[in-house]
C-alpha atoms as a PDB file:
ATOM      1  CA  UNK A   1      70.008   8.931  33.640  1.00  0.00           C
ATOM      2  CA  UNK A   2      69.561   7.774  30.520  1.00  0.00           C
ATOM      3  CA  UNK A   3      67.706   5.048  31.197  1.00  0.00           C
ATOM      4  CA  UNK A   4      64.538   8.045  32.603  1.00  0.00           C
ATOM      5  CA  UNK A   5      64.907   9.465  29.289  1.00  0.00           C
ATOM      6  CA  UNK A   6      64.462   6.726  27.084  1.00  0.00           C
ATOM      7  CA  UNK A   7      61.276   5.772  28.973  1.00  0.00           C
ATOM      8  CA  UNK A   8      59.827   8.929  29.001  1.00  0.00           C
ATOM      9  CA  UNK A   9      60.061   9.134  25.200  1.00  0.00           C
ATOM     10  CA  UNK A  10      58.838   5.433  25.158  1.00  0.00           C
ATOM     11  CA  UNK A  11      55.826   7.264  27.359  1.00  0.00           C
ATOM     12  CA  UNK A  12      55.312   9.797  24.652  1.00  0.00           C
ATOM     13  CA  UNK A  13      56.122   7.452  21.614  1.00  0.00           C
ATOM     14  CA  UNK A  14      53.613   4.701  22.321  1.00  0.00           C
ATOM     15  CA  UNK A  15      50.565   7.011  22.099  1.00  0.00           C
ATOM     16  CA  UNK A  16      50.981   9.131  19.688  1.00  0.00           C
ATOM     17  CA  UNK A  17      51.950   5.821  17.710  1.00  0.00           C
ATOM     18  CA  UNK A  18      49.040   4.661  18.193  1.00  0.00           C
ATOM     19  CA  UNK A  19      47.062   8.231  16.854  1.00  0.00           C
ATOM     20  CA  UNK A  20      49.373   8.271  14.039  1.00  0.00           C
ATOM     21  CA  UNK A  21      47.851   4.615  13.272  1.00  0.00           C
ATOM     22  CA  UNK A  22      44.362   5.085  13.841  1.00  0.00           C
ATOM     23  CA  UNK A  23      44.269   8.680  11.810  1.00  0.00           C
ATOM     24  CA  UNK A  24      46.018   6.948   8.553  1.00  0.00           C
ATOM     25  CA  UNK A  25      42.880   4.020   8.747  1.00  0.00           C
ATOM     26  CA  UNK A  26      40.657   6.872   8.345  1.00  0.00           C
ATOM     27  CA  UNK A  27      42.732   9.346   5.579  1.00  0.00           C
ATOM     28  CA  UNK A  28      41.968   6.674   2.987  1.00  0.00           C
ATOM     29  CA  UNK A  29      39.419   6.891   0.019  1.00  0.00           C
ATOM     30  CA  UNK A  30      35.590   5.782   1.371  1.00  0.00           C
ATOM     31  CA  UNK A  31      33.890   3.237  -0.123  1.00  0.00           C
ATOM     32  CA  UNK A  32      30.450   3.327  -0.847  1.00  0.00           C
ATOM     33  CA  UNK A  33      28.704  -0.335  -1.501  1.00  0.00           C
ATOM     34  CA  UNK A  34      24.841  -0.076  -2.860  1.00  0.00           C
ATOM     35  CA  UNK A  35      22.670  -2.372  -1.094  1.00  0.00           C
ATOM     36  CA  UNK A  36      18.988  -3.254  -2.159  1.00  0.00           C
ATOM     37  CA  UNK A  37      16.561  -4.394   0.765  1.00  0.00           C
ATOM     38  CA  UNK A  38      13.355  -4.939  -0.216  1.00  0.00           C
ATOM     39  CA  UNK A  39      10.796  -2.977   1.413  1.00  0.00           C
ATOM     40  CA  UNK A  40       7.600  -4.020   1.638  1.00  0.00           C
ATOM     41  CA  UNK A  41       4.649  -2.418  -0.049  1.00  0.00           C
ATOM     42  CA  UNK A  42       0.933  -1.654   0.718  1.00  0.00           C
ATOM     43  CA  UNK A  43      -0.744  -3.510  -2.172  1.00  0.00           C
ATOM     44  CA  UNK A  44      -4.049  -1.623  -3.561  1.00  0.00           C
ATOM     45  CA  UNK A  45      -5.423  -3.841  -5.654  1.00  0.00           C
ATOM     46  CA  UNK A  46      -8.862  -4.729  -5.397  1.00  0.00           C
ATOM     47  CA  UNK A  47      -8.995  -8.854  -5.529  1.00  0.00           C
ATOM     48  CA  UNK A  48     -11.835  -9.955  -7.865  1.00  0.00           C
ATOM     49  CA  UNK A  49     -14.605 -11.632  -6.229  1.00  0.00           C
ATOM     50  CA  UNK A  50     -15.440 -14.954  -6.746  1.00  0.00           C
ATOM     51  CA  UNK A  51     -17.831 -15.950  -9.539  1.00  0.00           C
ATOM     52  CA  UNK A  52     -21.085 -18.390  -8.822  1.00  0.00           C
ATOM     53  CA  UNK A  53     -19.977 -21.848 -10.218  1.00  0.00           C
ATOM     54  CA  UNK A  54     -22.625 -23.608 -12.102  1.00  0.00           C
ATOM     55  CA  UNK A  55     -22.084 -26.992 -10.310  1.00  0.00           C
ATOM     56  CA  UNK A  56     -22.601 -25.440  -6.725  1.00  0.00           C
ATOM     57  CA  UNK A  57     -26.390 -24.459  -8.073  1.00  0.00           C
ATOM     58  CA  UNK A  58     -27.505 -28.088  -8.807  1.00  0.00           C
ATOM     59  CA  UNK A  59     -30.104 -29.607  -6.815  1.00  0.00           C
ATOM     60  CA  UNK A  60     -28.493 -32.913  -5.812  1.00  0.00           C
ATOM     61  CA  UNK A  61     -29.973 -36.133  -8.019  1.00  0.00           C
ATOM     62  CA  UNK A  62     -29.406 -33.885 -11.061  1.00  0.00           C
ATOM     63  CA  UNK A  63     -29.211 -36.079 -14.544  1.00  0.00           C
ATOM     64  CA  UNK A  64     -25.739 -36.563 -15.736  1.00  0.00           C
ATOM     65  CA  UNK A  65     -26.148 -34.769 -18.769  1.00  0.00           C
ATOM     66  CA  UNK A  66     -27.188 -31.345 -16.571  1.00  0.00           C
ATOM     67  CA  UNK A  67     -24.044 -32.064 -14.434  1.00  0.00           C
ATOM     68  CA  UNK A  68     -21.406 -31.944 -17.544  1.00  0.00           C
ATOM     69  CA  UNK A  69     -23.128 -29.040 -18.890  1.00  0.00           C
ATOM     70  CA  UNK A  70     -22.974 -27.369 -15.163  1.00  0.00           C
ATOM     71  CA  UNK A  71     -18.807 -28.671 -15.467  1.00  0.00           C
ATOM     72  CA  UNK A  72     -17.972 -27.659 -18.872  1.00  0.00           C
ATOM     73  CA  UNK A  73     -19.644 -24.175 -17.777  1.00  0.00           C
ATOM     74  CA  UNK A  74     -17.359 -23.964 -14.422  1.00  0.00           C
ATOM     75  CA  UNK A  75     -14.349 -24.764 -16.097  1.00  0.00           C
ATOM     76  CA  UNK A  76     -14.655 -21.604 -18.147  1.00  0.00           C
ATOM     77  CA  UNK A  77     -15.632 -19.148 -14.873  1.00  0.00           C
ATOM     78  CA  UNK A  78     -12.891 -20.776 -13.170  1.00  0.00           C
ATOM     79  CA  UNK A  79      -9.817 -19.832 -15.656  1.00  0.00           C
ATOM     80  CA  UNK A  80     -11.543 -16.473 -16.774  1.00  0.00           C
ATOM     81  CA  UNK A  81     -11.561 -15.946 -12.635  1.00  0.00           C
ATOM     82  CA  UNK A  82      -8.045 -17.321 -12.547  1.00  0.00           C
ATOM     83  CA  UNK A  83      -7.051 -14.827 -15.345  1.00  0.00           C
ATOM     84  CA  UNK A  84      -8.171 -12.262 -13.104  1.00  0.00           C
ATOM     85  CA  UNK A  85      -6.517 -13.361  -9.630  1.00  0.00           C
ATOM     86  CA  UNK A  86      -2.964 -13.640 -11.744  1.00  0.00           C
ATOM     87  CA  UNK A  87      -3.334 -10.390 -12.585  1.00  0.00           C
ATOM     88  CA  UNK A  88      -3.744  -8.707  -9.215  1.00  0.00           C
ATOM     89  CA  UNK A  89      -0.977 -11.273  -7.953  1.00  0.00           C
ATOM     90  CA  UNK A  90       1.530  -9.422 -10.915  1.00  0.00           C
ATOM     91  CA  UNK A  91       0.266  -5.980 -10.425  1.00  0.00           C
ATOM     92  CA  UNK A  92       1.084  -6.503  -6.144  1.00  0.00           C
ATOM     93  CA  UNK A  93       4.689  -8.327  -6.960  1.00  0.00           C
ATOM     94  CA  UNK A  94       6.048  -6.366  -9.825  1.00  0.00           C
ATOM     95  CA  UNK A  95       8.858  -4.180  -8.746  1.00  0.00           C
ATOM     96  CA  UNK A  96       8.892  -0.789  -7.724  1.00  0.00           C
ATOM     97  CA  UNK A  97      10.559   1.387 -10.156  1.00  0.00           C
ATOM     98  CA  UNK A  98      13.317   3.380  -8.173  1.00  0.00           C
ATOM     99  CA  UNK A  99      12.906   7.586  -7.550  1.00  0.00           C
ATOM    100  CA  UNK A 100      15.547   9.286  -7.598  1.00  0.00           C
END
């Protein structure tokens, strides 16, 4: 007889046990970890168009001396237009300041 007993209570024992378990996992403090993920962005920003480069113009057989001017002259469109294409490149990367 006592043999029904003691597995009955084992019956009992095991599952509430096992609730006892599973109900202290979740009675502890929650822990809250920040993670950033980027999120990606419409960009608005108008790209500059591309300036007329003094070498393209030349009618071919032009004298050397036309054709450095025509170079010297591109060289100058070309970094103001770079200027200009760095600085929509840093306006569309720069980070998004956070709302809160």
């Amino acid at each position: 007889m006592s043999g029904t007993i003691f597995r009955k209570h084992q019956v009992l024992f095991v599952p509430v046990l096992a609730a006892a378990l599973l109900g202290a996992g979740c009675a502890g403090t929650s822990q809250h970890v920040r993670v950033n993920v980027p999120v990606p962005v419409v960009c608005d920003e108008v790209v500059p168009d591309r300036p007329l480069m003094p070498t393209e113009a030349l009618a071919p057989g032009a004298p050397p001396w036309v054709l450095q001017r025509a170079a010297l002259a591109e060289i100058d469109r070309r970094e103001a237009y770079e200027i200009k294409m760095r600085a929509a490149l840093v306006v569309c990367t720069a980070p998004i300041e956070a709302r809160q």
